[in-house]
Each structure stands twice: as structure tokens, then as C-alpha cells.
C-alpha atoms as a PDB file:
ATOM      1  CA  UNK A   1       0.000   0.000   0.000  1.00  0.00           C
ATOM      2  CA  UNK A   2       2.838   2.306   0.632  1.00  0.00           C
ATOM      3  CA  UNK A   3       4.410   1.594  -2.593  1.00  0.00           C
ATOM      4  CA  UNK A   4       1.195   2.679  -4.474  1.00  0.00           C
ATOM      5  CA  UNK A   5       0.996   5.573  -2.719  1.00  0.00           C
ATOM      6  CA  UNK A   6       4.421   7.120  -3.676  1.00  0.00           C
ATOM      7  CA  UNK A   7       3.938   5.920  -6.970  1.00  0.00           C
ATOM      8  CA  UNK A   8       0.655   8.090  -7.046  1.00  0.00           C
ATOM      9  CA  UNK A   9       2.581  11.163  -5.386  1.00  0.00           C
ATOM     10  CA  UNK A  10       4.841  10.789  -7.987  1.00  0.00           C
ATOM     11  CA  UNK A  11       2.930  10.420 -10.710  1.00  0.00           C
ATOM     12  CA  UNK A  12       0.993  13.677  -9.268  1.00  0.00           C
ATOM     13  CA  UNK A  13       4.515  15.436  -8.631  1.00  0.00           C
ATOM     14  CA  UNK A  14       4.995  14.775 -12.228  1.00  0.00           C
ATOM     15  CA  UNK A  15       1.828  16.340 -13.957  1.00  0.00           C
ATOM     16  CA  UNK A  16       1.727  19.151 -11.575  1.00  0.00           C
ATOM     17  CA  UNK A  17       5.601  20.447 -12.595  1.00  0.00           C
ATOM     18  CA  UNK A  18       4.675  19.891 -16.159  1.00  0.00           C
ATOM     19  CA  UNK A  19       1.136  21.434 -16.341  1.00  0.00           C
ATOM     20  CA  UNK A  20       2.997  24.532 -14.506  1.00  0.00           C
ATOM     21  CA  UNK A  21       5.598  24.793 -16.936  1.00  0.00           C
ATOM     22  CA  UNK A  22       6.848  28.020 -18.608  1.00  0.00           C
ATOM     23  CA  UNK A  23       5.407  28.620 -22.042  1.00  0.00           C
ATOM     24  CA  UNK A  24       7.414  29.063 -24.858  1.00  0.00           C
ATOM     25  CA  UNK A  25       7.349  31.620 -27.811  1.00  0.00           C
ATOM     26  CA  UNK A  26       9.351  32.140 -30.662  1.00  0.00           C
ATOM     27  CA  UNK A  27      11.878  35.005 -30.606  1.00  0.00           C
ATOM     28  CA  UNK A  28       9.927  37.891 -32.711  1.00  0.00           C
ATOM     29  CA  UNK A  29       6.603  37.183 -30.736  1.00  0.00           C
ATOM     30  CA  UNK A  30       4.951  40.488 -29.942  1.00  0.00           C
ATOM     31  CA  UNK A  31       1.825  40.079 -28.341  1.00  0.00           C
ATOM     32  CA  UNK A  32       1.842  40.017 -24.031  1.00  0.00           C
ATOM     33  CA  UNK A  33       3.533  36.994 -22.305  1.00  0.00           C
ATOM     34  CA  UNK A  34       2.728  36.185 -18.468  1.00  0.00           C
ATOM     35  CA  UNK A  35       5.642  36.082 -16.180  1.00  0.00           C
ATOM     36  CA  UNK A  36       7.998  33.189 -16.634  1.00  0.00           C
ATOM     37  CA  UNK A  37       7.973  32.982 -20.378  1.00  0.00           C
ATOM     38  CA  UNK A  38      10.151  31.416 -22.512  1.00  0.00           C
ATOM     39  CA  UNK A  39      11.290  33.428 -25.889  1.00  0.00           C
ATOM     40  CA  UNK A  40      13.044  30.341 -27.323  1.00  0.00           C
ATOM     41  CA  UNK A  41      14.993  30.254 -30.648  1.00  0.00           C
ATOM     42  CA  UNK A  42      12.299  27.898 -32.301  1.00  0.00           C
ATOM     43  CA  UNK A  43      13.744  28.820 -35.318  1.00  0.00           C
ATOM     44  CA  UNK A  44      17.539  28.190 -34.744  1.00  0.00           C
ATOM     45  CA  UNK A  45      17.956  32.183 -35.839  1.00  0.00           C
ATOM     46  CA  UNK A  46      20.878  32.299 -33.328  1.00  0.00           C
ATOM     47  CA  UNK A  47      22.635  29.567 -33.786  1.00  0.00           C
ATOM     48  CA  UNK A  48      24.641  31.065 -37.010  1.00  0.00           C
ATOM     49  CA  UNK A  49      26.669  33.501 -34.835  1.00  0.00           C
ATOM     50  CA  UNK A  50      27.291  30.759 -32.284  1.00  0.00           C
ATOM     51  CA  UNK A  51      31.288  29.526 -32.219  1.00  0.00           C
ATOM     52  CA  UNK A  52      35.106  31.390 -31.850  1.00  0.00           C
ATOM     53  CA  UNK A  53      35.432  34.253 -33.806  1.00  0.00           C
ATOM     54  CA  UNK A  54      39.018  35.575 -35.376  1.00  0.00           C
ATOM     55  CA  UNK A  55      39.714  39.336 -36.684  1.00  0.00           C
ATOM     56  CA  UNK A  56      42.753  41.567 -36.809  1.00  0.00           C
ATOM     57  CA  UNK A  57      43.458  45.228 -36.153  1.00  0.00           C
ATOM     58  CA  UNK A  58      46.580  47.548 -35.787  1.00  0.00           C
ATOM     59  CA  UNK A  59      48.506  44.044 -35.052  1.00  0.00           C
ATOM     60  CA  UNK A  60      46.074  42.864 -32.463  1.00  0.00           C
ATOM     61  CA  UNK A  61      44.051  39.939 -32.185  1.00  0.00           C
ATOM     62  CA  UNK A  62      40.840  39.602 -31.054  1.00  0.00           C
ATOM     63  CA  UNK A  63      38.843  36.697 -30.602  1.00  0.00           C
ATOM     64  CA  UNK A  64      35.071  36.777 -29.837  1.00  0.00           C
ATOM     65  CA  UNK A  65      33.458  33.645 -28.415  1.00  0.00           C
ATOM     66  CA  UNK A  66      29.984  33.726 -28.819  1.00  0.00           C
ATOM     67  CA  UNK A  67      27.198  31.086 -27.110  1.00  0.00           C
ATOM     68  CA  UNK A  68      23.439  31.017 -27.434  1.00  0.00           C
ATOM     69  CA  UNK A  69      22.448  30.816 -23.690  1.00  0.00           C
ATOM     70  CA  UNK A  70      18.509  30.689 -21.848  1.00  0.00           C
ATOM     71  CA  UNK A  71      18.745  33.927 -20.056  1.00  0.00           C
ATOM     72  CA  UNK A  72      16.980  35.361 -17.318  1.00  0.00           C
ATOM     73  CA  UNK A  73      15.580  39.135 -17.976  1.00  0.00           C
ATOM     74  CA  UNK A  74      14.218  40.918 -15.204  1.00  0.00           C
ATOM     75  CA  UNK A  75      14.020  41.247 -11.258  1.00  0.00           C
ATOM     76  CA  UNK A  76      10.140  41.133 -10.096  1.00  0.00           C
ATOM     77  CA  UNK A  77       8.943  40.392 -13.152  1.00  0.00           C
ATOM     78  CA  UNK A  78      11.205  38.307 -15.500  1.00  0.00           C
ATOM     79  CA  UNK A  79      11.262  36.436 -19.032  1.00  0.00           C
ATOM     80  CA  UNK A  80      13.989  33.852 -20.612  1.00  0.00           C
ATOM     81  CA  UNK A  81      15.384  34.294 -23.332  1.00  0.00           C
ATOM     82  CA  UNK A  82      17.492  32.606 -25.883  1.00  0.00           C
ATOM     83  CA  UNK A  83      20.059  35.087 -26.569  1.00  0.00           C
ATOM     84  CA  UNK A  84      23.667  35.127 -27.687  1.00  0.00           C
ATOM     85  CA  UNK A  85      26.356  35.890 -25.051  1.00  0.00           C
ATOM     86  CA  UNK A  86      29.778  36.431 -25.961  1.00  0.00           C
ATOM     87  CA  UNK A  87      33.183  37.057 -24.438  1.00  0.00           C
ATOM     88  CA  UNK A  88      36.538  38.675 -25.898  1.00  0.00           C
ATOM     89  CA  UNK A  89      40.233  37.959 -25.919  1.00  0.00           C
ATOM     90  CA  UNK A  90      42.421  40.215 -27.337  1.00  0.00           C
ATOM     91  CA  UNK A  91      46.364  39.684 -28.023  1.00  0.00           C
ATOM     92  CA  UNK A  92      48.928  41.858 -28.842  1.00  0.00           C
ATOM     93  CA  UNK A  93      51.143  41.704 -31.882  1.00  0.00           C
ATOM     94  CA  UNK A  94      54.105  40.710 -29.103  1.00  0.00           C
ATOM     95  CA  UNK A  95      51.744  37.695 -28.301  1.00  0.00           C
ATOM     96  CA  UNK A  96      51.015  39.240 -25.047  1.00  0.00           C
ATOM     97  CA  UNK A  97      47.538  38.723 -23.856  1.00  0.00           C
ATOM     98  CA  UNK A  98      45.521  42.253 -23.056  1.00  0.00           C
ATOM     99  CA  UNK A  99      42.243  40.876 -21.951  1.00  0.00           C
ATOM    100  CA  UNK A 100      41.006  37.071 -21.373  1.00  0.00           C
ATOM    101  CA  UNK A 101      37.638  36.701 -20.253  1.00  0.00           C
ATOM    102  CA  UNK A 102      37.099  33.843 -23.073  1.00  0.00           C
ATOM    103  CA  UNK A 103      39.189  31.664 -20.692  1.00  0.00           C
ATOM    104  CA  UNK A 104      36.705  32.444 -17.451  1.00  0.00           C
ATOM    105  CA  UNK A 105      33.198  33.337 -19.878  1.00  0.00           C
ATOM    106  CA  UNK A 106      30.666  34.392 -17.244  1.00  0.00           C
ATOM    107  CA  UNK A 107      27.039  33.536 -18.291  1.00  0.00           C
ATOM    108  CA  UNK A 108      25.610  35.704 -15.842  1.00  0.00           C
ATOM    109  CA  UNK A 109      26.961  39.261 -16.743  1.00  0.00           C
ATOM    110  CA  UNK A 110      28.912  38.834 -20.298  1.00  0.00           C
ATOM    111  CA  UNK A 111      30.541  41.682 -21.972  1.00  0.00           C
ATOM    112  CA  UNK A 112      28.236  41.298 -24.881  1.00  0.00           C
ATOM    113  CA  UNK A 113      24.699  40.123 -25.266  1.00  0.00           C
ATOM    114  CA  UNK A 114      21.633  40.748 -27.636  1.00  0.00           C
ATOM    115  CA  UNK A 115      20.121  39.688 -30.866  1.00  0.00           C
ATOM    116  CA  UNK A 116      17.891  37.207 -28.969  1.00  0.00           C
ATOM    117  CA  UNK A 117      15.834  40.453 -28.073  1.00  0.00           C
ATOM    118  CA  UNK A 118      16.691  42.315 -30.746  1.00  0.00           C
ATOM    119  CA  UNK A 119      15.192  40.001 -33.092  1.00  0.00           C
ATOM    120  CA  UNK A 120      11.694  40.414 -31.387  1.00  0.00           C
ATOM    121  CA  UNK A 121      11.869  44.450 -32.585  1.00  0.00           C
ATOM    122  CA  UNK A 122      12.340  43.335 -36.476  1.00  0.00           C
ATOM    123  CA  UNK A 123      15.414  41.638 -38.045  1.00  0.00           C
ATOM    124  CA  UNK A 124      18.397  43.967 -36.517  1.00  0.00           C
ATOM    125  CA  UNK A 125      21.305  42.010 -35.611  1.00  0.00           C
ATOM    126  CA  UNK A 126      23.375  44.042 -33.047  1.00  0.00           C
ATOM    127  CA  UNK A 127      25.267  42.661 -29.723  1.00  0.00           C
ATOM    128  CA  UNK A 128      25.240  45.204 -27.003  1.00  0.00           C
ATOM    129  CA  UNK A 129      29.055  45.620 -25.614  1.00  0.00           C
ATOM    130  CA  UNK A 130      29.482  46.672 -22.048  1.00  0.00           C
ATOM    131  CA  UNK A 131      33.199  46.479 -21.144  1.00  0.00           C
ATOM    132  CA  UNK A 132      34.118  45.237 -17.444  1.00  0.00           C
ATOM    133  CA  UNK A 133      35.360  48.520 -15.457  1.00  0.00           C
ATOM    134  CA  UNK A 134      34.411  51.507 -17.505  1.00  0.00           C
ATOM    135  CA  UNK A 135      31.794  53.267 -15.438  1.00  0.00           C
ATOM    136  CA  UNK A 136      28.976  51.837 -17.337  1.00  0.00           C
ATOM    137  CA  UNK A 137      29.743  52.899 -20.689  1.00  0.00           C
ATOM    138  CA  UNK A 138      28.041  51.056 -23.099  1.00  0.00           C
ATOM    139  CA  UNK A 139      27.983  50.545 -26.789  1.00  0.00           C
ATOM    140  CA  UNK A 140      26.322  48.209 -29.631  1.00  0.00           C
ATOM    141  CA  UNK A 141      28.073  46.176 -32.291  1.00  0.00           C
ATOM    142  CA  UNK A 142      25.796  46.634 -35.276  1.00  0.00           C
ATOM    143  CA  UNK A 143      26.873  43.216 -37.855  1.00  0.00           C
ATOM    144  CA  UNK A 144      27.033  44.886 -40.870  1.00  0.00           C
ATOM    145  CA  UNK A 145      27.520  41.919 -43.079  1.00  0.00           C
ATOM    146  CA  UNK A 146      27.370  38.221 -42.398  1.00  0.00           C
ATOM    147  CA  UNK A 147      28.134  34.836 -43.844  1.00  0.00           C
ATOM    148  CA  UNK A 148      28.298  31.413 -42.656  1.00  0.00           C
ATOM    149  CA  UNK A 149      32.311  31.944 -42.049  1.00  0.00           C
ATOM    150  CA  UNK A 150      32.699  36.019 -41.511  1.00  0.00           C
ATOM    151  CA  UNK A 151      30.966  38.734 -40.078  1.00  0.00           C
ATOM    152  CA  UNK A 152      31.730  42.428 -40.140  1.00  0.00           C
ATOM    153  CA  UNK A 153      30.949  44.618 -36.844  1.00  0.00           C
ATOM    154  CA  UNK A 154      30.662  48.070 -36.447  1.00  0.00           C
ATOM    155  CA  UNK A 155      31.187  49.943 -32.747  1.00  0.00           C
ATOM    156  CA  UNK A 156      28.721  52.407 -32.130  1.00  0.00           C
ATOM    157  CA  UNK A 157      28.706  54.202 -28.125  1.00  0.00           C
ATOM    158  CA  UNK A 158      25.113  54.252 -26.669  1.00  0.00           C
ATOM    159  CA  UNK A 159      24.134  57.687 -24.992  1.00  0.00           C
ATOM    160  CA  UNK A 160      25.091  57.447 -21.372  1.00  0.00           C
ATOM    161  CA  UNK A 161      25.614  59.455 -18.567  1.00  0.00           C
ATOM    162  CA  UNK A 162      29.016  61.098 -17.432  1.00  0.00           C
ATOM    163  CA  UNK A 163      30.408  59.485 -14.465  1.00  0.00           C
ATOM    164  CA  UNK A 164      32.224  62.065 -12.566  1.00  0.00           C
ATOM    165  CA  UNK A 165      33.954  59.667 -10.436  1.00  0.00           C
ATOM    166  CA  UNK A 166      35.129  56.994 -13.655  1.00  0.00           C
ATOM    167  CA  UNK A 167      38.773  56.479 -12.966  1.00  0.00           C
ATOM    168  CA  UNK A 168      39.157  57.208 -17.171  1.00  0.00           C
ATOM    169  CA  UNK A 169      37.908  60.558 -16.881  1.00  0.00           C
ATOM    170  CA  UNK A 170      41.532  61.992 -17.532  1.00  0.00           C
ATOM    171  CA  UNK A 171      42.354  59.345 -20.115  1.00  0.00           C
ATOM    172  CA  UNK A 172      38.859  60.467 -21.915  1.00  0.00           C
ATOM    173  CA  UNK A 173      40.142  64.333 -21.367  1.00  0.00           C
ATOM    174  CA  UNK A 174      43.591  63.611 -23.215  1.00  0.00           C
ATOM    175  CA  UNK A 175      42.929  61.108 -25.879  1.00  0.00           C
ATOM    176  CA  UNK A 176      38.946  61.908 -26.616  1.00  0.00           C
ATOM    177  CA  UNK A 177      38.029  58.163 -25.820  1.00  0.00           C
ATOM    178  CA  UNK A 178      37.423  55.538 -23.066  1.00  0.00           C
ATOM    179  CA  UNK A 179      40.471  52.830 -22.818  1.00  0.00           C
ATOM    180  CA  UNK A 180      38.474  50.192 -24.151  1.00  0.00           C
ATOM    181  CA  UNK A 181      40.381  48.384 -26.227  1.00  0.00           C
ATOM    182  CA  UNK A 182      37.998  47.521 -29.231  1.00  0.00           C
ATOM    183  CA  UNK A 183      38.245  48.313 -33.228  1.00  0.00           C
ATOM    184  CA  UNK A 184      35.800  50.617 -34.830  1.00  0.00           C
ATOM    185  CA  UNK A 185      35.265  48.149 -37.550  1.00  0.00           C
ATOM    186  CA  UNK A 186      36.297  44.767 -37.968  1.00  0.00           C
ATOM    187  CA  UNK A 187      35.873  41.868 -40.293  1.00  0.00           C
ATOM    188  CA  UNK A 188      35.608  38.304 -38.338  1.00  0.00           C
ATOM    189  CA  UNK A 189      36.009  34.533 -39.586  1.00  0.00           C
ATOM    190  CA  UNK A 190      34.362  31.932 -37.754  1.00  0.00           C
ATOM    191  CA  UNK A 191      36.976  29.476 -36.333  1.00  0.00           C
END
């Protein structure tokens, strides 16, 4: 008798979690979603930028790792997402490595994110870049042109406020520009 009665709690436990279940909806739904929805690439739309990117500029190397991860959006009220989350490496022309945060990619607060959302305003492919330590100075990384084995990105700065206390404001006084260490343009290959 006691085995038939786990097996019913169990069987109950199971049709209760699924029944409660998040719903899902492809990426460019627009129509209102309760709390807990699921934006999911239905479509496999992300999955193209998704692998180790390669470009060059003034000797450097960058690299641009790129994954397609279920996000959470939101504090009190909160989505998922499928949306692509990337990380950079840059080396010098010496071979010396500038940044690494390939090596240690944090899937909770990347350097760049997007196009999941993006895609649900229309068809505009852009990663939004916010580089570690520079007083919340933001830009987006419009993809200009794509193929299956290169893509071309373009750095644009988002409006943002002036931080008065940013430890770059001198370095933005004498050279015009944060230290951020990122090309204006560059043309990637997939790896």
C-alpha cells in the first residue's frame, strides 16, 4: 500500500511540474507573455553567430566567443530568453595577452549580449558591448555583413551618462576616448 501511494505522489509530482511549466514563444513574438515565459529560438535564428570568432586590427588579435544561452531578464517580473552571449580575448602583436575573459566566460553578466531580443523588434542584428570597469559605458556592435564563415561589426557608443567619479575621466580628457580596447570596424572569420 505504501508503494502505491508514492507511486501516485509521484505520478501527481509529475503532472503538476509539467502542467505549470513556462510557455514558450518564438523570438519575434509580440503580443503580451505572463511572467515566466520562454522566448526560445524555435527557429535556430541564433545559432549562425554561435562559435570562436578571429579578426585583426593595428597588429592585435581579437577573438570573440559567442554562445546562445537561456537567459533570465528581469528582477520582479522576469522572461527567458534565448540570446547570444559572448566574451573577448584580445592579443597583442608581441603575443602578449591584453584581456582574457574567453578563458573564465561568465554567463551571468557577459561583456556582450543581444540579438535574442533584438530580433523580437524586427530583423536587426546588433550585440550590445558593455566592457568590465568603464563606469557603465556602453555601446552596440551593429553586424554589418554576415556569412556562414565572416561577419563584419561596427562599434557604435550608446548615450550614457558622465560618471564624474570613472577612474578614465583623464584618459577620456587627453585622448577623446574611453580605454576600451575595441576596433571601430572589424571583419571576423568563424573558427
Amino acid at each position: 500500500m505504501k508503494n502505491i501511494t508514492k507511486i501516485l505522489l509521484v505520478i501527481i509530482l509529475i503532472f503538476i511540474t509539467s502542467s505549470c511549466k513556462a510557455q514558450s514563444y518564438p523570438l519575434d513574438y509580440k503580443g503580451d507573455v505572463p511572467d515566466g515565459a520562454y522566448y526560445k529560438d524555435t527557429n535556430n535564428e541564433l545559432d549562425k553567430f554561435v562559435g570562436l570568432w578571429k579578426g585583426n586590427w593595428n597588429g592585435k588579435t581579437l577573438y570573440l566567443e559567442l554562445k546562445k544561452i537561456k537567459h533570465k531578464v528581469g528582477i520582479n517580473s522576469y522572461t527567458y530568453w534565448d540570446m547570444i552571449l559572448g566574451e573577448r580575448k584580445i592579443v597583442a602583436a608581441n603575443g602578449s595577452v591584453e584581456i582574457d575573459r574567453i578563458s573564465n566566460f561568465d554567463n551571468e553578466h557577459p561583456e556582450f549580449w543581444g540579438m535574442g531580443i533584438n530580433l523580437k523588434n524586427g530583423s536587426q542584428e546588433t550585440l550590445t558591448f558593455s566592457p568590465k570597469n568603464m563606469c557603465r559605458k556602453m555601446a552596440k556592435l551593429i553586424i554589418t555583413s554576415f556569412t556562414t564563415s565572416q561577419m563584419t561589426l561596427h562599434f557604435e557608443y550608446e548615450p550614457s551618462a558622465i560618471d564624474p567619479n570613472c577612474q578614465h575621466n583623464a584618459y577620456v580628457d587627453q585622448h577623446g576616448d574611453f580605454p576600451i580596447n575595441f576596433p571601430k570596424d572589424i571583419v571576423l572569420t568563424k573558427q
